[in-house]
C-alpha atoms as a PDB file:
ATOM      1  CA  UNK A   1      88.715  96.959  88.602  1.00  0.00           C
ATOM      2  CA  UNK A   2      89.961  96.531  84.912  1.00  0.00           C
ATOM      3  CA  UNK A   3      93.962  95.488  85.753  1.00  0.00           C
ATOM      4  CA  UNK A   4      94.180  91.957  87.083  1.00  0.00           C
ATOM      5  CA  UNK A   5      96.926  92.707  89.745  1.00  0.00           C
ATOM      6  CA  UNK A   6      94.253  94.733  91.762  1.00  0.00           C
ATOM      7  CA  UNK A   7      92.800  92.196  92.898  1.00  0.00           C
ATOM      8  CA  UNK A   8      94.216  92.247  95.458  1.00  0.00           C
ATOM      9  CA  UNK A   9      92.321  95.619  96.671  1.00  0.00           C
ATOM     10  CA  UNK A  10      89.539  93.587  95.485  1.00  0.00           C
ATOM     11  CA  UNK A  11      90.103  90.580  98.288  1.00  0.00           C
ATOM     12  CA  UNK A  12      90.589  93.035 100.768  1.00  0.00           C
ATOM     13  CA  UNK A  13      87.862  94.199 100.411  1.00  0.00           C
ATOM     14  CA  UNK A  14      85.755  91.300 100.503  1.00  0.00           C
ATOM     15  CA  UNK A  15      87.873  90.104 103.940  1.00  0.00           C
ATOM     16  CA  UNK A  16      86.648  93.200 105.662  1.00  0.00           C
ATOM     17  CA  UNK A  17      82.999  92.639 104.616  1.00  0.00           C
ATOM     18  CA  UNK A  18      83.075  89.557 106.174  1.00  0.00           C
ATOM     19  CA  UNK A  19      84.710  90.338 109.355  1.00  0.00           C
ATOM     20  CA  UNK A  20      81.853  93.439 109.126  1.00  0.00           C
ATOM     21  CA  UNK A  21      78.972  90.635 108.768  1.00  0.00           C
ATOM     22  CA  UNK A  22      80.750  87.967 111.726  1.00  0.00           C
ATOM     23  CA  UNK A  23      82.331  90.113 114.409  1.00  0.00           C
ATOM     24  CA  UNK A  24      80.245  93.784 114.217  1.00  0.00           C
ATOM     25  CA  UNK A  25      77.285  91.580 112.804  1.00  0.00           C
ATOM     26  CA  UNK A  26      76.149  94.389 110.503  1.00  0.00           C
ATOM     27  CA  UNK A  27      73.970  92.055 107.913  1.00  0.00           C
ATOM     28  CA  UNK A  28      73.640  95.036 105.957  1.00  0.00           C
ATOM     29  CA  UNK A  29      76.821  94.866 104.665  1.00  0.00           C
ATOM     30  CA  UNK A  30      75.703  91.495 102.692  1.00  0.00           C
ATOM     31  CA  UNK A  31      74.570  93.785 100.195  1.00  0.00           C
ATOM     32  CA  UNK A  32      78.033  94.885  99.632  1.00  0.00           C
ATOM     33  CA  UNK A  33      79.044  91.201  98.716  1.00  0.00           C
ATOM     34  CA  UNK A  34      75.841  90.994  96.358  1.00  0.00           C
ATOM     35  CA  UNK A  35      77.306  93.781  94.427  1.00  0.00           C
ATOM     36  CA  UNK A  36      80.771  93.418  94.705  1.00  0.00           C
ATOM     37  CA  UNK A  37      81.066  90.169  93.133  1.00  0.00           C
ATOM     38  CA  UNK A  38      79.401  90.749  90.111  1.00  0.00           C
ATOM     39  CA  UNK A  39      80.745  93.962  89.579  1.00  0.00           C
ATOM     40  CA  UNK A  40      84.304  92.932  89.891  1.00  0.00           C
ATOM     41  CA  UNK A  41      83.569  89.900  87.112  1.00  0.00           C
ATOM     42  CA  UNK A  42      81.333  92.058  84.814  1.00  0.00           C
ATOM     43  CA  UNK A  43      84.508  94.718  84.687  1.00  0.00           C
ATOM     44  CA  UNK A  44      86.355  92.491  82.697  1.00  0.00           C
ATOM     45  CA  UNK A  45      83.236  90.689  80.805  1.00  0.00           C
ATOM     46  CA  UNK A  46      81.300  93.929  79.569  1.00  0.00           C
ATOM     47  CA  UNK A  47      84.747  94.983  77.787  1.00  0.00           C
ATOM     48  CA  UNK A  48      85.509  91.915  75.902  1.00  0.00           C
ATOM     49  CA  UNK A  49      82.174  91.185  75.014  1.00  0.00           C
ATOM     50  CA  UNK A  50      81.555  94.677  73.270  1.00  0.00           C
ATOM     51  CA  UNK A  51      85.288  94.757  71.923  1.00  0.00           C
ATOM     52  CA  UNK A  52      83.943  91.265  69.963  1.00  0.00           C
ATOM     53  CA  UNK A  53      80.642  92.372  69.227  1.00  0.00           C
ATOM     54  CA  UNK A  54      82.299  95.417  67.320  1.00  0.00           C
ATOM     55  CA  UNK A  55      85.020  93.609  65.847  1.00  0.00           C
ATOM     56  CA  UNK A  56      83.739  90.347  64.820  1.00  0.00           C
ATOM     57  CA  UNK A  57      87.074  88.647  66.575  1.00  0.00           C
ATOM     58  CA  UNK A  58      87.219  85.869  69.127  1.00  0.00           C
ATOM     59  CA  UNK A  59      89.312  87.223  71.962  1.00  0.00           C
ATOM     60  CA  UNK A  60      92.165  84.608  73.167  1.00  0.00           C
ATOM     61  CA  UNK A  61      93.322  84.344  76.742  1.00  0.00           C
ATOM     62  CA  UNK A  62      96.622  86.573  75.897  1.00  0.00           C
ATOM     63  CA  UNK A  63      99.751  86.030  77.636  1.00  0.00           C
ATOM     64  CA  UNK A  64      99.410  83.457  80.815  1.00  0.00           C
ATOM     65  CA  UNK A  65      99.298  84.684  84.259  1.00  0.00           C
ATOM     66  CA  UNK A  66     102.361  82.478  84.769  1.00  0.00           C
ATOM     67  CA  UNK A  67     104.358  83.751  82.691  1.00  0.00           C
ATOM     68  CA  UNK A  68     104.447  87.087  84.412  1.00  0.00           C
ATOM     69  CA  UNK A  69     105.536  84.925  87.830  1.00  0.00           C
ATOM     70  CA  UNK A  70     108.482  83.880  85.707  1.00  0.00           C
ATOM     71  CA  UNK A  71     109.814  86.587  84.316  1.00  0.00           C
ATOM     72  CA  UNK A  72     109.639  88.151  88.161  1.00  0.00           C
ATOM     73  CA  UNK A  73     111.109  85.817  89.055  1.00  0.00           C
ATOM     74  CA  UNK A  74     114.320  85.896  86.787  1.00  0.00           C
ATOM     75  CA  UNK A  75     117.571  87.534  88.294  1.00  0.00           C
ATOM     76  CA  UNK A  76     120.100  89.983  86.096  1.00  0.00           C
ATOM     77  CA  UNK A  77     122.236  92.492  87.974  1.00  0.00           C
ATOM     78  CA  UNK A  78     120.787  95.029  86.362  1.00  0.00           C
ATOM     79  CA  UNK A  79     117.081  93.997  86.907  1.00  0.00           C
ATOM     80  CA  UNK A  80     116.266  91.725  89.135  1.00  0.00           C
ATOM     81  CA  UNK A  81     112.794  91.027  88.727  1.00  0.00           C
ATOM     82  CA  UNK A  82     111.681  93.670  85.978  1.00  0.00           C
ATOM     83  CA  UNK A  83     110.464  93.456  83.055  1.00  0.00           C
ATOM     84  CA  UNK A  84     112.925  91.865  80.254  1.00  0.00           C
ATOM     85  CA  UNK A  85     110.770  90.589  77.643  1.00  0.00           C
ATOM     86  CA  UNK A  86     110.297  86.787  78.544  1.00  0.00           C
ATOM     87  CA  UNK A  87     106.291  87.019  78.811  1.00  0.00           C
ATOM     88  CA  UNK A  88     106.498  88.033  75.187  1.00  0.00           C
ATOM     89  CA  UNK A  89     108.876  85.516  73.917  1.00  0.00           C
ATOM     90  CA  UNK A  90     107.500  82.555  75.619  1.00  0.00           C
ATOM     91  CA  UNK A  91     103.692  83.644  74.263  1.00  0.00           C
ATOM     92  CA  UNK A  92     105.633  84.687  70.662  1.00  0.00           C
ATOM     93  CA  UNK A  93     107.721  81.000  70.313  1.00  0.00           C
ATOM     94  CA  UNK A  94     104.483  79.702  70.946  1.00  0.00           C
ATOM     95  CA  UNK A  95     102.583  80.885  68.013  1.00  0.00           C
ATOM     96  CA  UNK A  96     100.276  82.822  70.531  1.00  0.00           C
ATOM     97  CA  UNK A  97      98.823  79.020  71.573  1.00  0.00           C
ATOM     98  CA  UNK A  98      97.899  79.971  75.410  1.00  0.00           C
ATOM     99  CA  UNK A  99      98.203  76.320  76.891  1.00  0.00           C
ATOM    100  CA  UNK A 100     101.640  75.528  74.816  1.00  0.00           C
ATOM    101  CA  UNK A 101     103.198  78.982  76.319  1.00  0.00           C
ATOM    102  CA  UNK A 102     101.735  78.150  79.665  1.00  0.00           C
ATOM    103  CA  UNK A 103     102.893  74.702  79.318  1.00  0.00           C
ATOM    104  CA  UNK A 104     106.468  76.385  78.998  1.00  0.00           C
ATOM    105  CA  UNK A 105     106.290  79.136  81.783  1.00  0.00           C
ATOM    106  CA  UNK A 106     105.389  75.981  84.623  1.00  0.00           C
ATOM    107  CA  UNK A 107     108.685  73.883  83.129  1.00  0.00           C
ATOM    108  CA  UNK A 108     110.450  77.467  83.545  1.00  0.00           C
ATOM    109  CA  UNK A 109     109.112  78.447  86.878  1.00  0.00           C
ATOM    110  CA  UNK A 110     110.181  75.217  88.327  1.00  0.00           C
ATOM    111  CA  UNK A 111     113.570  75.324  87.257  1.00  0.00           C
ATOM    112  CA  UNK A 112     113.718  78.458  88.611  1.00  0.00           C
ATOM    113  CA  UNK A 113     112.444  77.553  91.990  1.00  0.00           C
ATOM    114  CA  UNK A 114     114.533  74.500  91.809  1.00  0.00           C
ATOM    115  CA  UNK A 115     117.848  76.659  91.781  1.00  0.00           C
ATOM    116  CA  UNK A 116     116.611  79.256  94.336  1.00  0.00           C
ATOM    117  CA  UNK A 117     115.887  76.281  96.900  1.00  0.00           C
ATOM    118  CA  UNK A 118     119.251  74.784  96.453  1.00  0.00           C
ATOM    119  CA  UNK A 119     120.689  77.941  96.389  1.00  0.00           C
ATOM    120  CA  UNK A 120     118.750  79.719  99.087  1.00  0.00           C
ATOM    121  CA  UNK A 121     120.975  82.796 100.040  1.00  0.00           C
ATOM    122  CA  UNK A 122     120.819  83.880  96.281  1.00  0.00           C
ATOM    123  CA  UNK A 123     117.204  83.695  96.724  1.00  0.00           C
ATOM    124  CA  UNK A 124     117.429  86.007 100.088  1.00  0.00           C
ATOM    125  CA  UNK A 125     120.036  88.329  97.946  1.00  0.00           C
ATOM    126  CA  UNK A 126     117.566  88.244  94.655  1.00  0.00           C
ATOM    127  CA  UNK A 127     114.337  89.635  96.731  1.00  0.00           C
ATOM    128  CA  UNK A 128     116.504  91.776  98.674  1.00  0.00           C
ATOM    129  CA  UNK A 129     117.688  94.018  95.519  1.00  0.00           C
ATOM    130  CA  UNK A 130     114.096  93.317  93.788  1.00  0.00           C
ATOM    131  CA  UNK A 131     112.500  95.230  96.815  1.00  0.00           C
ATOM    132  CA  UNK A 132     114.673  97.763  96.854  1.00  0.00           C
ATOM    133  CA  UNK A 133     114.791  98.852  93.417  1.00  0.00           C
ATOM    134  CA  UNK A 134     110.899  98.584  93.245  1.00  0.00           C
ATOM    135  CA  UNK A 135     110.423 100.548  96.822  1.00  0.00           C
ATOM    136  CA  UNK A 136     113.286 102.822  97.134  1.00  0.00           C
ATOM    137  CA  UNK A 137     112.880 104.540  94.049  1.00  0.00           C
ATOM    138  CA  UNK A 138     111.769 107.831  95.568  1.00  0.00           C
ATOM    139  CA  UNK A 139     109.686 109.501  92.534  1.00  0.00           C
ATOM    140  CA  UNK A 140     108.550 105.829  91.731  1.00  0.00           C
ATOM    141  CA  UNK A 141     109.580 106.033  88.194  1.00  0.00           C
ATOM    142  CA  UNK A 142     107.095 109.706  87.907  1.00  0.00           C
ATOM    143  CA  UNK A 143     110.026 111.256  85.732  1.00  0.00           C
ATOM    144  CA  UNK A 144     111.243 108.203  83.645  1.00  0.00           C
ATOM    145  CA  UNK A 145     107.527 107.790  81.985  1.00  0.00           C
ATOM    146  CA  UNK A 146     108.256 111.345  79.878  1.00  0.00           C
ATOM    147  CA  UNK A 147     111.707 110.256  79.022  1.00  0.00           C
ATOM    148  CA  UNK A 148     110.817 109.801  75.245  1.00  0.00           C
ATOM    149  CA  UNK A 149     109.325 113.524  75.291  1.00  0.00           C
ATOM    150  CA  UNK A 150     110.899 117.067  75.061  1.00  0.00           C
ATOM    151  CA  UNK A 151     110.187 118.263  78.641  1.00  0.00           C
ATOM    152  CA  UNK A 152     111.772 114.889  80.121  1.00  0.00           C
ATOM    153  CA  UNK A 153     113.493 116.310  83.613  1.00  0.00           C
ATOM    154  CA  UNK A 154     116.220 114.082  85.225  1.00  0.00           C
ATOM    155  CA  UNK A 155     117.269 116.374  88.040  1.00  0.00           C
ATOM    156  CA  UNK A 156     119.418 115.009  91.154  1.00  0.00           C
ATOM    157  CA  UNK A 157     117.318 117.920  93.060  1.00  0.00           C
ATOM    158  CA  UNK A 158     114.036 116.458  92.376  1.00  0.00           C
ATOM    159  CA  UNK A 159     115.430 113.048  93.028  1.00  0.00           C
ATOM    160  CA  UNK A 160     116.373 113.926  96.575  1.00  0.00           C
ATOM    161  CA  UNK A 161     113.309 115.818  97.205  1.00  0.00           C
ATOM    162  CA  UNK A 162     111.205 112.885  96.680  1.00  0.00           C
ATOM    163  CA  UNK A 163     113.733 111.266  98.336  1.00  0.00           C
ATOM    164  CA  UNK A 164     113.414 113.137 101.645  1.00  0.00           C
ATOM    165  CA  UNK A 165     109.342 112.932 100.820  1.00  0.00           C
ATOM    166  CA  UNK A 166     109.379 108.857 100.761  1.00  0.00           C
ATOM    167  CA  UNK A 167     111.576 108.927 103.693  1.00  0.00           C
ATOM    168  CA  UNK A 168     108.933 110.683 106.172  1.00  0.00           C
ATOM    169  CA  UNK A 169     106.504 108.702 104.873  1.00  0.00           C
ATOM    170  CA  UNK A 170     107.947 106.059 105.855  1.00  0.00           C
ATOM    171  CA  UNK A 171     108.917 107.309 108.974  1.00  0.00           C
ATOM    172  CA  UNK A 172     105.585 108.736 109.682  1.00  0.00           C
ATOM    173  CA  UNK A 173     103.806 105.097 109.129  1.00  0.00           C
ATOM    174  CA  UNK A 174     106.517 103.714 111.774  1.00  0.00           C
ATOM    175  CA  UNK A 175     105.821 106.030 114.294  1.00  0.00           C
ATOM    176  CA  UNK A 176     102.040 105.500 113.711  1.00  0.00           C
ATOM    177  CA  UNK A 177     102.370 101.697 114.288  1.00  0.00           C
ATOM    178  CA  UNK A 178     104.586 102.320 117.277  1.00  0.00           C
ATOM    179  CA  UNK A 179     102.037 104.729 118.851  1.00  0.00           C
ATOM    180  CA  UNK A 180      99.102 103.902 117.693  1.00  0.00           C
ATOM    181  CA  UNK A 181      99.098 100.351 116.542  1.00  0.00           C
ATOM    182  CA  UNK A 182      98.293  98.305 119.495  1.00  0.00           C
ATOM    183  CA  UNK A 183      94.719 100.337 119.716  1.00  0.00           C
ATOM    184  CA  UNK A 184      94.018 100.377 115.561  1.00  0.00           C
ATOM    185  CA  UNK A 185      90.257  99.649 115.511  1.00  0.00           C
ATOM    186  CA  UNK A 186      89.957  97.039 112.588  1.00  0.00           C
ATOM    187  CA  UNK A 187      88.535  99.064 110.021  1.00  0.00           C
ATOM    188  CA  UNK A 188      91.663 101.196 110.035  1.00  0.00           C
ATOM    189  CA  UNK A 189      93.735  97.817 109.083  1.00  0.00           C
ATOM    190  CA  UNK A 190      91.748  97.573 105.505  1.00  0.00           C
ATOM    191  CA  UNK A 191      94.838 100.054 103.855  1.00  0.00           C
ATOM    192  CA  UNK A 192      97.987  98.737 105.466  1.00  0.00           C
ATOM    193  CA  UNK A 193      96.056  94.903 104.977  1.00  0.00           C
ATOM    194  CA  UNK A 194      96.033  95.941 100.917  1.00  0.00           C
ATOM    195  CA  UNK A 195      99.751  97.555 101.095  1.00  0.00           C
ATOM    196  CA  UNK A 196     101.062  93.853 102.644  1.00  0.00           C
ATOM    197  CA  UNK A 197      99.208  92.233 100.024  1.00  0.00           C
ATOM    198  CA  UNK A 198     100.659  94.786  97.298  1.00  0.00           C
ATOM    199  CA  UNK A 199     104.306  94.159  99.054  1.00  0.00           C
ATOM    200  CA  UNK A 200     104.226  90.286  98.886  1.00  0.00           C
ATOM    201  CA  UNK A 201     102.241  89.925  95.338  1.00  0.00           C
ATOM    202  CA  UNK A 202     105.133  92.277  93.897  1.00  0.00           C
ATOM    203  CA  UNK A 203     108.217  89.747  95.786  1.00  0.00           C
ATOM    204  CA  UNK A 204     106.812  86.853  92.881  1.00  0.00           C
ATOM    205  CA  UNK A 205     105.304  89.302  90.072  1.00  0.00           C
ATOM    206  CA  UNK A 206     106.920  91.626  87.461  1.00  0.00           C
ATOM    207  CA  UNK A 207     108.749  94.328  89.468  1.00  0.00           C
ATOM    208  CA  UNK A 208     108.045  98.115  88.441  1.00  0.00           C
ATOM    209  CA  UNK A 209     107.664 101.082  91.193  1.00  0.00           C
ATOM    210  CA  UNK A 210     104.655 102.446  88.840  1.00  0.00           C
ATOM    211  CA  UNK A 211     102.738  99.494  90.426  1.00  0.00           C
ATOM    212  CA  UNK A 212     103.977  99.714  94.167  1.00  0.00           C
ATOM    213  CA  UNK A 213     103.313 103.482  94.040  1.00  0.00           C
ATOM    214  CA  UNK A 214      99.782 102.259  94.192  1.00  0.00           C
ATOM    215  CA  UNK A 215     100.305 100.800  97.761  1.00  0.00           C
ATOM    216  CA  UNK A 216     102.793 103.427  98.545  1.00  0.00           C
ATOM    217  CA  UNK A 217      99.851 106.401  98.588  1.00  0.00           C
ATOM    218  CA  UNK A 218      98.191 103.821 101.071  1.00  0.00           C
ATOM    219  CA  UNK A 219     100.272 104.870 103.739  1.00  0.00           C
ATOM    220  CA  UNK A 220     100.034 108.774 103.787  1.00  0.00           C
ATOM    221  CA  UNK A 221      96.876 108.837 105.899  1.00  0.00           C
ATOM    222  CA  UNK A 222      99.031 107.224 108.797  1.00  0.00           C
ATOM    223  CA  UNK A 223     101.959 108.784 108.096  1.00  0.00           C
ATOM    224  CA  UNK A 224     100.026 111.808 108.736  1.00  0.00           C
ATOM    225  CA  UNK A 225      98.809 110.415 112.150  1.00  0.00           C
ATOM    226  CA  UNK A 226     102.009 109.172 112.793  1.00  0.00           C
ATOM    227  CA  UNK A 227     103.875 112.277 112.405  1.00  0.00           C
ATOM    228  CA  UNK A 228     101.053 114.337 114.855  1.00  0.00           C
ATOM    229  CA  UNK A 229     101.492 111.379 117.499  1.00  0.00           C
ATOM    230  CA  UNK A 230     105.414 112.232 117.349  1.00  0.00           C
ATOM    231  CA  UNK A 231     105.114 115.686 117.356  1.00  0.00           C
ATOM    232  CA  UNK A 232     102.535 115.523 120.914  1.00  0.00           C
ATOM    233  CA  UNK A 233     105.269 112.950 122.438  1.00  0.00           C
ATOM    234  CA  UNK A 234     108.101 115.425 121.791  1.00  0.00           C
ATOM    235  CA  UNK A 235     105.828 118.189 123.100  1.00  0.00           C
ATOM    236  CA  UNK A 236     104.871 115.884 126.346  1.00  0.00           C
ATOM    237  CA  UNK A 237     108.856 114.923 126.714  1.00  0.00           C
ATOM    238  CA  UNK A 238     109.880 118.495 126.436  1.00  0.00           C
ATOM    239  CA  UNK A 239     107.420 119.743 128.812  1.00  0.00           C
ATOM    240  CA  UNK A 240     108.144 117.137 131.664  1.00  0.00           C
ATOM    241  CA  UNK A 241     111.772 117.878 130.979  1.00  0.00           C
ATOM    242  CA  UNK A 242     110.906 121.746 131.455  1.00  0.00           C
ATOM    243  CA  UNK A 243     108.569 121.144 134.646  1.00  0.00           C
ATOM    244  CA  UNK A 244     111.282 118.717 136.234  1.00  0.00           C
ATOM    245  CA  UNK A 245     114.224 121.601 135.405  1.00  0.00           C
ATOM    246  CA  UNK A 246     111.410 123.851 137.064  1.00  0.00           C
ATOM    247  CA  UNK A 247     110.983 122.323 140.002  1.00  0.00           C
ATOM    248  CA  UNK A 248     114.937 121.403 140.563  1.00  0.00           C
ATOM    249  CA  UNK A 249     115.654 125.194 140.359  1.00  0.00           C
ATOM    250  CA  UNK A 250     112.795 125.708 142.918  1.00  0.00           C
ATOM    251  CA  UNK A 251     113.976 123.066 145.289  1.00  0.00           C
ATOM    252  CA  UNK A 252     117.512 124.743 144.805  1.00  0.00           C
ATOM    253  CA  UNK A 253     116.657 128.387 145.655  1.00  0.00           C
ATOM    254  CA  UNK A 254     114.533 126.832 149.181  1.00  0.00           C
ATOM    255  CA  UNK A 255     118.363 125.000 149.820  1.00  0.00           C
ATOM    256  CA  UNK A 256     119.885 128.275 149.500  1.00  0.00           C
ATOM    257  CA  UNK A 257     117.597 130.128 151.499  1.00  0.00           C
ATOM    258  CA  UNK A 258     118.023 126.720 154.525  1.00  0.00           C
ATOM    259  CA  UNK A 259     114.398 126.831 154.327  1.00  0.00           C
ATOM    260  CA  UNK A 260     114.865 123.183 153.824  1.00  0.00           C
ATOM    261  CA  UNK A 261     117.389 120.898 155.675  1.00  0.00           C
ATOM    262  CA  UNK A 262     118.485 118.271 153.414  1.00  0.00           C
END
């Protein structure tokens, strides 16, 4: 409710109300929109209002938006996509004057764009290395947040442990959509319909895998599914297989015995 980027949970939510009010026509849920809205605005207004009351300071609008597309936006080798400092510089060179450093972001962001759509297979190679240094980081940067403290672990074991974790997650989602997909019931879209919306928002935005770990936990509940809807096929595949072996041997003794003329 309080970080701008979760608004995307936010629209989500508000989607599946309204296919709740038009296709299941539950009018009840109405209410939900009556208190959504103003709850989701008031999150952000009730903070800044008491922060000014107490300190007798007019709040400014901070760094814009924009600026955050940007800097996402900007390829190194190293880090393409993360954080390096522009949405600080651009708001700093600016004297903190919000429409000046906006102002500056838009004339960067279109040069930017300009040289991704005239060079479009850097583009392709820039979002493929941004997603995978954002997704496939297995403990989502969990250890790297204590790496200023005296208990800071950076163990190859735990690496691969989450590593094999993330992996049947993953795995377990896939096998969910293959065998249960086609019949979801719609309510059971709201998760994977915020995890898309966390996937594409984080292609343009700031890259860091302590915000798609937020999306990532999303997917346990089918991975769980997923992983029993496996385990049954195997169990039905091995069965048939044992029944059919069954019935061969069966069919083989009768041949044996010329009970049957074949």
């Amino acid at each position: 409710m309080f970080k701008s980027n979760y608004l995307i949970v936010f629209v989500a939510m508000l989607i599946f109300i309204i296919f709740d009010i038009v296709l299941n026509k539950r009018y009840q849920s109405i209410i939900l929109l009556i208190l959504f809205v103003p709850a989701y605005f008031a999150s952000s207004f009730i903070p800044n209002t008491i922060i000014k009351n107490m300190t007798d300071i007019e709040l400014g609008k901070g760094i814009p938006m924009i600026a955050y597309v940007e800097m996402g936006l900007q390829d190194t080798p190293e880090m393409p996509g993360w954080f390096n400092g522009y949405n600080w510089s651009v708001y700093e060179n600016t004297n903190g004057n919000y429409e000046l450093a906006n102002e500056r972001a838009k004339t960067d962001l279109s040069n930017t764009l300009s040289d991704y759509l005239s060079n479009p297979g850097k583009f392709i190679n820039f979002l493929y290395r941004k997603t995978v240094s954002q997704w496939c980081n297995p403990d989502f940067q969990g250890t790297w947040v204590t790496r200023h403290s005296s208990f800071y672990i950076q163990s190859e074991l735990w690496y691969q442990i989450f590593n094999v974790f993330e992996s049947v997650v993953l795995l377990g989602t896939l096998a969910y959509i293959y065998f249960t997909g086609r019949h979801m019931k719609l309510h059971r879209l709201l998760l994977p319909t915020i995890f898309i919306g966390g996937f594409l928002f984080h292609l343009f935005w700031e890259a860091k895998s302590q915000y798609t770990i937020t999306y990532f936990v999303l997917l346990m509940p089918y991975c769980a599914k997923g992983l029993m809807d496996m385990t049954n096929e195997m169990i039905d595949q091995l069965l048939k297989v044992r029944v059919a072996r069954g019935i061969k041997r069966k069919l083989e003794i009768l041949k044996d015995m010329d009970t049957i003329k074949f």
